[in-house]
N, C-alpha and C. Protein backbone atom coordinates (compact mmCIF):
# COMPACT_ATOMS: atom_id res chain seq x y z
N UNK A 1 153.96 122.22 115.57
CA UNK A 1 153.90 123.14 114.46
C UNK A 1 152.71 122.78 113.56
N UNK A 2 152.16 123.90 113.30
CA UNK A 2 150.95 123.64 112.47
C UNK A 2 151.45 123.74 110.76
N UNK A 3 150.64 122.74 110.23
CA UNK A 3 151.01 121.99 108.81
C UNK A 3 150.49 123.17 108.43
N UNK A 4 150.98 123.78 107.01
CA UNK A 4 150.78 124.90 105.93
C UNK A 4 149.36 124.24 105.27
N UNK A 5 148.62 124.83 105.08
CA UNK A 5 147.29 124.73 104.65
C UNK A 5 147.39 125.62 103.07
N UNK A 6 147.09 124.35 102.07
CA UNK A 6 146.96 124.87 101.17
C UNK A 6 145.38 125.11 100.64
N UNK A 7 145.24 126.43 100.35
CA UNK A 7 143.89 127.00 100.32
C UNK A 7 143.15 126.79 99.22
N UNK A 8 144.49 126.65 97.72
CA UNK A 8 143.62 126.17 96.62
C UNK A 8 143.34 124.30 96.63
N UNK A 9 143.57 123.39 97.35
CA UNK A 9 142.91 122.53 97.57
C UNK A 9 142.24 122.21 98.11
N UNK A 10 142.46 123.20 99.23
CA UNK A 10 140.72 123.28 99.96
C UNK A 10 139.53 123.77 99.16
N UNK A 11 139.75 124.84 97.75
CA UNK A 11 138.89 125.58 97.52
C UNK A 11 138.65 124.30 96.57
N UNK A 12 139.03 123.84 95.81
CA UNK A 12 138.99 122.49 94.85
C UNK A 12 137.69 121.49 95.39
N UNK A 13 138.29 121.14 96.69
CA UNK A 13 137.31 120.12 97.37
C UNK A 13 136.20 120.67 97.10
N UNK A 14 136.16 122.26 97.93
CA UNK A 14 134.98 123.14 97.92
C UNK A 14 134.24 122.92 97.19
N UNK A 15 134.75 123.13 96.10
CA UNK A 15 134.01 123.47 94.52
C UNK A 15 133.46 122.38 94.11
N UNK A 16 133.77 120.97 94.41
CA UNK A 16 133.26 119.97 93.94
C UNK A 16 132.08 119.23 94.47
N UNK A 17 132.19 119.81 95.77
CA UNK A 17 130.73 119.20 96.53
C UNK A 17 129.84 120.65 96.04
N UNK A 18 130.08 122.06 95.95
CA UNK A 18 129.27 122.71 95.82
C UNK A 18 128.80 122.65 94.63
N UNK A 19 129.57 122.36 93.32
CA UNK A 19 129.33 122.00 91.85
C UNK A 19 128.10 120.87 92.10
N UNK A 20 128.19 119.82 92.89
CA UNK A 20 127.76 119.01 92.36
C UNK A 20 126.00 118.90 92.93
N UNK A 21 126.21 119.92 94.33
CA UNK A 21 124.84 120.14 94.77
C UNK A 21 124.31 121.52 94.05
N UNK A 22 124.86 122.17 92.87
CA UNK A 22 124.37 122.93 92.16
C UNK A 22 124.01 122.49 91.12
N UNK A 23 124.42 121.42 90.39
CA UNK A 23 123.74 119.95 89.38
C UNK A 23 122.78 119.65 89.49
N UNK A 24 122.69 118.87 91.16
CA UNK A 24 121.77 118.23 91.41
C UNK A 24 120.03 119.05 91.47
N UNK A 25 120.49 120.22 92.15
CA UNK A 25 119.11 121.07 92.05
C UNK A 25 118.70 121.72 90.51
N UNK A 26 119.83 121.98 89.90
CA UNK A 26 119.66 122.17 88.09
C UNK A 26 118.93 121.05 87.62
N UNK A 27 119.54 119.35 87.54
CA UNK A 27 118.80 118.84 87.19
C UNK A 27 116.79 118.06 87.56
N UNK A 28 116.80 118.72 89.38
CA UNK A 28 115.80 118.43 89.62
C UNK A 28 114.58 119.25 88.80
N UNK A 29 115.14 120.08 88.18
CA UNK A 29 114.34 121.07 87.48
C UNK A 29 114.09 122.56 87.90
N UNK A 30 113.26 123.39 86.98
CA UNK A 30 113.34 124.81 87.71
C UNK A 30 112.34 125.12 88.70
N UNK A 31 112.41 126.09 89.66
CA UNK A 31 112.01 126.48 90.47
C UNK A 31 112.32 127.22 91.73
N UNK A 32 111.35 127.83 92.39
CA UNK A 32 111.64 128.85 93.51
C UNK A 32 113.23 128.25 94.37
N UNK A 33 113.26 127.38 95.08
CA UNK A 33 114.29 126.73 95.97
C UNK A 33 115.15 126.60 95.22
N UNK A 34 115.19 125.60 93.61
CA UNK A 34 116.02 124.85 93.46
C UNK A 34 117.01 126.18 92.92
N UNK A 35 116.42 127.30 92.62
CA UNK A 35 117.52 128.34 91.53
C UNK A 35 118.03 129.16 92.86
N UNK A 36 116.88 129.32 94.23
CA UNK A 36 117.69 129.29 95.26
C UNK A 36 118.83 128.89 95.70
N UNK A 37 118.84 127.68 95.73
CA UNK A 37 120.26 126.85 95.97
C UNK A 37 121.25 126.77 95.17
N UNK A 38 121.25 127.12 93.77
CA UNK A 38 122.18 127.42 93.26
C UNK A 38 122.68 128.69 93.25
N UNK A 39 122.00 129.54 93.03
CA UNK A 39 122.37 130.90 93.87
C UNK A 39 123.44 130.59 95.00
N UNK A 40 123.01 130.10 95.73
CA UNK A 40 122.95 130.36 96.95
C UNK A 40 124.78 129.56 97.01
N UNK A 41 124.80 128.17 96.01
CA UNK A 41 126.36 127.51 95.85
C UNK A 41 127.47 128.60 95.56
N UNK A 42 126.92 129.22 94.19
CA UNK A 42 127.60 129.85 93.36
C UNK A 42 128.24 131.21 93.98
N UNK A 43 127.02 131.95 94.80
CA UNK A 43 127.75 133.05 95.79
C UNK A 43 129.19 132.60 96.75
N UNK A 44 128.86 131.15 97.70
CA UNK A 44 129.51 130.86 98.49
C UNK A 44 131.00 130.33 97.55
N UNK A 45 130.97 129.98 96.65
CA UNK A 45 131.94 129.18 95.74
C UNK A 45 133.04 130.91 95.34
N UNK A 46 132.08 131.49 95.01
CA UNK A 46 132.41 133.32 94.17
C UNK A 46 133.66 134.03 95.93
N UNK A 47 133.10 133.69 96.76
CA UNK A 47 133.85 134.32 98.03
C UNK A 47 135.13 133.77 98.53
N UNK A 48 134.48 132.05 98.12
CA UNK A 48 136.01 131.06 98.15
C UNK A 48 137.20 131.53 97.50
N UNK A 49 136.79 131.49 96.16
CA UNK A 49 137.79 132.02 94.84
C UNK A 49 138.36 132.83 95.14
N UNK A 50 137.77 134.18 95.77
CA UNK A 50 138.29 135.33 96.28
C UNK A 50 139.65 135.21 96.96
N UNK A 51 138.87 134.30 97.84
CA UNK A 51 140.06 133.91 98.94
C UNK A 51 141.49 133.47 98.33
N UNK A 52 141.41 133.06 97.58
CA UNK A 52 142.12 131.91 96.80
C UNK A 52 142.59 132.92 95.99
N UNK A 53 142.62 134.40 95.45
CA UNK A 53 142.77 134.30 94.47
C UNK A 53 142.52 133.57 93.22
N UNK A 54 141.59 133.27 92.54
CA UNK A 54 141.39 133.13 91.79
C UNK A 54 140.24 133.56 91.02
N UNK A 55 140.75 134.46 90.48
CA UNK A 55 139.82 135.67 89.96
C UNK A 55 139.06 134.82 88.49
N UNK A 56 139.52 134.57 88.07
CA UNK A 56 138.23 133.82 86.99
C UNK A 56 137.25 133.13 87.30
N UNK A 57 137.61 132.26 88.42
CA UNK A 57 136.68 131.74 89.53
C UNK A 57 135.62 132.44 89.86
N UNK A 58 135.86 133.15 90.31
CA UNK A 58 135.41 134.25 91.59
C UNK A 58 134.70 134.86 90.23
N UNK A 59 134.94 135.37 89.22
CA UNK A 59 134.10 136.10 88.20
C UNK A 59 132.66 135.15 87.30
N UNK A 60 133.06 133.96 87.55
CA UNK A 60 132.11 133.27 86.64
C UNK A 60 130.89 133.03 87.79
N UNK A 61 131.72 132.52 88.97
CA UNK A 61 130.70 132.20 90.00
C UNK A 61 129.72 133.45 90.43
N UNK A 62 129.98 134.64 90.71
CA UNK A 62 129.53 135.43 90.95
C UNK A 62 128.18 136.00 89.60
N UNK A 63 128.64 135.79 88.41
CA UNK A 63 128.36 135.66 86.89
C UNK A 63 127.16 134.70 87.17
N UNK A 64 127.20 134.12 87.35
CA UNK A 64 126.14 132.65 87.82
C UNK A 64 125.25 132.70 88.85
N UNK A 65 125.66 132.96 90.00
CA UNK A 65 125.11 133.07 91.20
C UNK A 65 124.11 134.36 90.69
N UNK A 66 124.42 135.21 89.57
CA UNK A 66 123.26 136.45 89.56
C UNK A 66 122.20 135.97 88.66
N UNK A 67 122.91 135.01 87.61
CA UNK A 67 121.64 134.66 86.48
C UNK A 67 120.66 133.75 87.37
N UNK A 68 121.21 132.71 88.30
CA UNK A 68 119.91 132.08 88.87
C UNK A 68 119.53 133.03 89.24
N UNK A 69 119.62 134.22 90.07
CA UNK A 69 119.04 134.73 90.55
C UNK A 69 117.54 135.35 89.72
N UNK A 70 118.04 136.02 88.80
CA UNK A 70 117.46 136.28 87.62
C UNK A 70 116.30 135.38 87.28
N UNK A 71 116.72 133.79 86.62
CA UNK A 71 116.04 133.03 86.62
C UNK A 71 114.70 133.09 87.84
N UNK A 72 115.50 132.72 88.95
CA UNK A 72 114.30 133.04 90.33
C UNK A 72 112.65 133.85 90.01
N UNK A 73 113.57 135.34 89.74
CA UNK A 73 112.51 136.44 89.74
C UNK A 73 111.67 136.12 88.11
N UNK A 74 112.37 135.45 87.27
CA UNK A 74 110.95 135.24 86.28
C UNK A 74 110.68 134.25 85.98
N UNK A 75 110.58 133.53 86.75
CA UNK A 75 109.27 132.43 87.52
C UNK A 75 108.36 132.67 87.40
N UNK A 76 107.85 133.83 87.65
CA UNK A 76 106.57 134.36 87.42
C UNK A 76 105.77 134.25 86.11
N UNK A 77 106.79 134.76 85.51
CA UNK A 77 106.42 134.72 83.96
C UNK A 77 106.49 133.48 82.98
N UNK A 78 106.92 132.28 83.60
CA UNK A 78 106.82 131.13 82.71
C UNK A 78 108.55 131.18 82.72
N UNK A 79 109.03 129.92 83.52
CA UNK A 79 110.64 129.39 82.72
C UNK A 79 110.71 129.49 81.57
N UNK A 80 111.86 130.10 81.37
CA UNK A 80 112.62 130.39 80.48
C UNK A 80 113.61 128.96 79.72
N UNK A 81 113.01 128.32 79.05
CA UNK A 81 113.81 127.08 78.94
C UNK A 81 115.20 127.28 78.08
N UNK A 82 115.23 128.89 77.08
CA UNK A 82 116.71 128.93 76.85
C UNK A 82 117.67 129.23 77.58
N UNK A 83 117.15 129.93 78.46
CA UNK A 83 118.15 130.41 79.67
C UNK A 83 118.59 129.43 80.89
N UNK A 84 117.30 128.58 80.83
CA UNK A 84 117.76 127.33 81.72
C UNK A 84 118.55 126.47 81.55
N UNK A 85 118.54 126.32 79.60
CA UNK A 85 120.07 125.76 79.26
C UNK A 85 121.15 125.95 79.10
N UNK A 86 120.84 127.75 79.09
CA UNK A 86 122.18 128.19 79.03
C UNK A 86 122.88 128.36 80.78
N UNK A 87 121.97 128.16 81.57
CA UNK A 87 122.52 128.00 83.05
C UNK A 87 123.35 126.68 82.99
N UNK A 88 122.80 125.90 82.73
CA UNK A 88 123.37 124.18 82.49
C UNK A 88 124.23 124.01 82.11
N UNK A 89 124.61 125.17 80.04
CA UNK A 89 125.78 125.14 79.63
C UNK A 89 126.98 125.52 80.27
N UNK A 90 126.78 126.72 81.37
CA UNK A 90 127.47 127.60 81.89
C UNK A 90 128.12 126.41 83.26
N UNK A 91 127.35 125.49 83.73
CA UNK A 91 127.54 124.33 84.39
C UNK A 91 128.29 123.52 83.91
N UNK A 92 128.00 123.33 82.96
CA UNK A 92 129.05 121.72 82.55
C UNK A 92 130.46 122.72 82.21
N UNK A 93 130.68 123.78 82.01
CA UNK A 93 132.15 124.65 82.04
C UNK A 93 132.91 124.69 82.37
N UNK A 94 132.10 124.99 84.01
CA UNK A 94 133.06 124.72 85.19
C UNK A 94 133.11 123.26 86.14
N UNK A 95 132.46 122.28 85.37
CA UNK A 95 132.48 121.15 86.14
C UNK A 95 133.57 120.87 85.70
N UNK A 96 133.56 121.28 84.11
CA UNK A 96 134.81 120.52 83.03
C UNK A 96 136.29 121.49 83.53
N UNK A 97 136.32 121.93 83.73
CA UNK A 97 137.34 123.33 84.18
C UNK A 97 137.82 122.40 85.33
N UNK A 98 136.74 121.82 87.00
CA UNK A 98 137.18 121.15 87.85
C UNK A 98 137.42 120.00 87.13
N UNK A 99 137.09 119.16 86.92
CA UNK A 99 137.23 118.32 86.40
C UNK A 99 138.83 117.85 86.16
N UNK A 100 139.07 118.99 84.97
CA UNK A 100 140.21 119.31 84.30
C UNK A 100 141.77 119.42 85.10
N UNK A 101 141.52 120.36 86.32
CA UNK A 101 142.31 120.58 87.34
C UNK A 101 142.70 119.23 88.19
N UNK A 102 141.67 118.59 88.69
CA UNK A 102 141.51 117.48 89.53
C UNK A 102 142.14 116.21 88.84
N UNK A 103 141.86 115.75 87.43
CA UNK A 103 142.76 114.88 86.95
C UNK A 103 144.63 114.95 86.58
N UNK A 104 144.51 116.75 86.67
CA UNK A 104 146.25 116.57 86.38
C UNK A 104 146.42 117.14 87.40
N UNK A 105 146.31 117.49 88.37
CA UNK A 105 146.53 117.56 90.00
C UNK A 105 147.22 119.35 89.79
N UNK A 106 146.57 120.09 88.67
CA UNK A 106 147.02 121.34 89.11
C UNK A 106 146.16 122.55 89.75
N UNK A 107 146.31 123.59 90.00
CA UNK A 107 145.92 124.52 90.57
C UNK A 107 144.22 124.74 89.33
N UNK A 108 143.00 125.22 89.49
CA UNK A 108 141.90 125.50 88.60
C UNK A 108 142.41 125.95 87.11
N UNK A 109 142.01 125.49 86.41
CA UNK A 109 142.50 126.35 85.46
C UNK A 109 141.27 128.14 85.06
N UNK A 110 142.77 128.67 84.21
CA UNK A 110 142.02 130.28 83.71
C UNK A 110 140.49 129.29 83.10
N UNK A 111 139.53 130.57 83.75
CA UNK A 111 138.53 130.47 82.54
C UNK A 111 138.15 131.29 81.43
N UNK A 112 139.03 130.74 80.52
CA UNK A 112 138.92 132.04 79.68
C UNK A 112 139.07 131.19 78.07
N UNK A 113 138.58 131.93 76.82
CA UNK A 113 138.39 131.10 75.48
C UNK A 113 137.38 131.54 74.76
N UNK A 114 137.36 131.51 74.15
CA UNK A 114 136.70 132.22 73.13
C UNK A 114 134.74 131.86 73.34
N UNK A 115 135.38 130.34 73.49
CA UNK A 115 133.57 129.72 73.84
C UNK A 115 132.94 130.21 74.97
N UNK A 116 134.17 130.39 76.14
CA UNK A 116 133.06 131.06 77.12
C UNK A 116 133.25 132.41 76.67
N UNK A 117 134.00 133.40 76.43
CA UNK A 117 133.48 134.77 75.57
C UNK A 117 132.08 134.69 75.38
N UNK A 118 131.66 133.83 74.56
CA UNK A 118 130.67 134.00 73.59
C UNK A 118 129.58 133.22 75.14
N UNK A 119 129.86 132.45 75.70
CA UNK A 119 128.93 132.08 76.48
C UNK A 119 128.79 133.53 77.88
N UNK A 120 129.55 133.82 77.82
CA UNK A 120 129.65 135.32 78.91
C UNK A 120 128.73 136.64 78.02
N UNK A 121 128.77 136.66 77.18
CA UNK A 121 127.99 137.59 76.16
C UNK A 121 126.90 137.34 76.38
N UNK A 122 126.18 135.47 76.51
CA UNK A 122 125.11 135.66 76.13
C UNK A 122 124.22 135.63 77.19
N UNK A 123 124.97 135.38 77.98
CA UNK A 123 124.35 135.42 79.89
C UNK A 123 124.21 137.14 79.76
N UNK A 124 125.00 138.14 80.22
CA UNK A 124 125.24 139.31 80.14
C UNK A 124 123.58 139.79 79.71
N UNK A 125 123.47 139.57 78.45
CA UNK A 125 122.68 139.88 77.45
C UNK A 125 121.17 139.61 77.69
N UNK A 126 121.36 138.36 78.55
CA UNK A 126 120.02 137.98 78.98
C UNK A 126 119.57 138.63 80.29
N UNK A 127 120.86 139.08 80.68
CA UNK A 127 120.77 139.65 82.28
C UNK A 127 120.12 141.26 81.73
N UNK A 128 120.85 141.71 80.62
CA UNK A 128 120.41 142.95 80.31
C UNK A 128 120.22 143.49 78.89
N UNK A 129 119.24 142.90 78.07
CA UNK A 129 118.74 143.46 77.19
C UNK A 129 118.52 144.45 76.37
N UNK A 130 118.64 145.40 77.26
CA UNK A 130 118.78 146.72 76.85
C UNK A 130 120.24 147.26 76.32
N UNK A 131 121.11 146.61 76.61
CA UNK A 131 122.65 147.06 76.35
C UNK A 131 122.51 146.02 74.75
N UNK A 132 122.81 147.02 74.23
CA UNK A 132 122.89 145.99 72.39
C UNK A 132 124.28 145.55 72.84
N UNK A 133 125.24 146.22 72.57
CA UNK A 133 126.41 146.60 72.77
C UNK A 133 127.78 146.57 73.77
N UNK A 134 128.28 144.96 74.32
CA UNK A 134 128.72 144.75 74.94
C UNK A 134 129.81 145.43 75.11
N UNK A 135 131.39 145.56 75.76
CA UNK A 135 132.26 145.99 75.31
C UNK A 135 133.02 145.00 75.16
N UNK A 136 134.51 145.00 74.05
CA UNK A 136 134.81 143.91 72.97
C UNK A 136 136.32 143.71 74.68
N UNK A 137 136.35 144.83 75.64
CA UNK A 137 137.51 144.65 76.30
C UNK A 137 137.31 143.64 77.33
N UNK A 138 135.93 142.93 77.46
CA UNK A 138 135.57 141.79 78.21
C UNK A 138 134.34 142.29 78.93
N UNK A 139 133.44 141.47 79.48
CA UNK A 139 132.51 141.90 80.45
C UNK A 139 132.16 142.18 81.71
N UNK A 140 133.53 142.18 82.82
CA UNK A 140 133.71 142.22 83.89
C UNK A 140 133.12 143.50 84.47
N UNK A 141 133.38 144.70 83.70
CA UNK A 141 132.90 145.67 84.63
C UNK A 141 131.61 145.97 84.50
N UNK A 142 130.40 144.90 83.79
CA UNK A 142 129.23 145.06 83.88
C UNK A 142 128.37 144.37 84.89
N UNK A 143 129.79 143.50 85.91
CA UNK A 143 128.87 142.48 86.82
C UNK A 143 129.16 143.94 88.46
């Protein structure tokens, strides 16, 4: 008989080697590859969640995986060093979120609070400029 496979500790593990090779290229600095590869974590991490159900997951990662992207394409124009910290801030979130889970041995926690509110606004905002005017019912249906 095959052992029950629990999927949110697989996705846990997941998240922690992919967190931490999305660090590592954050802190090597910015550039073509390195915002590549975080991209590139954050998508694969965004599909996990899915799996898993876990939709806050799955919303931040996906949330992330688009701003490097972003980042990527204006390269051109000179890094953006507020946005590069606010990629970082948006990093230490969910390290602290795993983090958080992993020391009391429960399931991820919601990501949700007022600080990331305000940190989801300001990603959003950078992603799109043109919208003054977020809506106050959350920002999900703008990703």
């Amino acid at each position: 008989m095959v052992d029950e496979i629990n999927f949110v500790e697989v996705f846990c593990a997941e998240a922690r080697t992919r967190l931490e090779t999305a660090r590592t290229a954050f802190d090597e600095g910015s550039g073509l590859a390195r915002y590549d590869q975080i991209h590139q974590e954050f998508d694969t991490l965004a599909g996990a969640a899915r799996a898993c159900n876990l939709p806050d997951w799955e919303h931040w990662c996906r949330l992330l995986a688009r701003f490097a992207r972003h980042l990527r394409r204006q390269l051109a124009s000179g890094v953006d060093t507020a946005a590069h910290a606010l990629l970082q801030e948006a990093i230490d979130h969910l390290e602290a979120a795993d983090s958080d889970a992993q020391r009391s041995g429960i399931t991820p926690a919601a990501l949700v609070g007022p600080e990331l509110q305000s940190l989801e606004r300001t990603i959003l905002f950078t992603l799109e400029p043109s919208r003054s005017v977020l809506p106050e019912s959350g920002c999900r249906d703008l990703l």
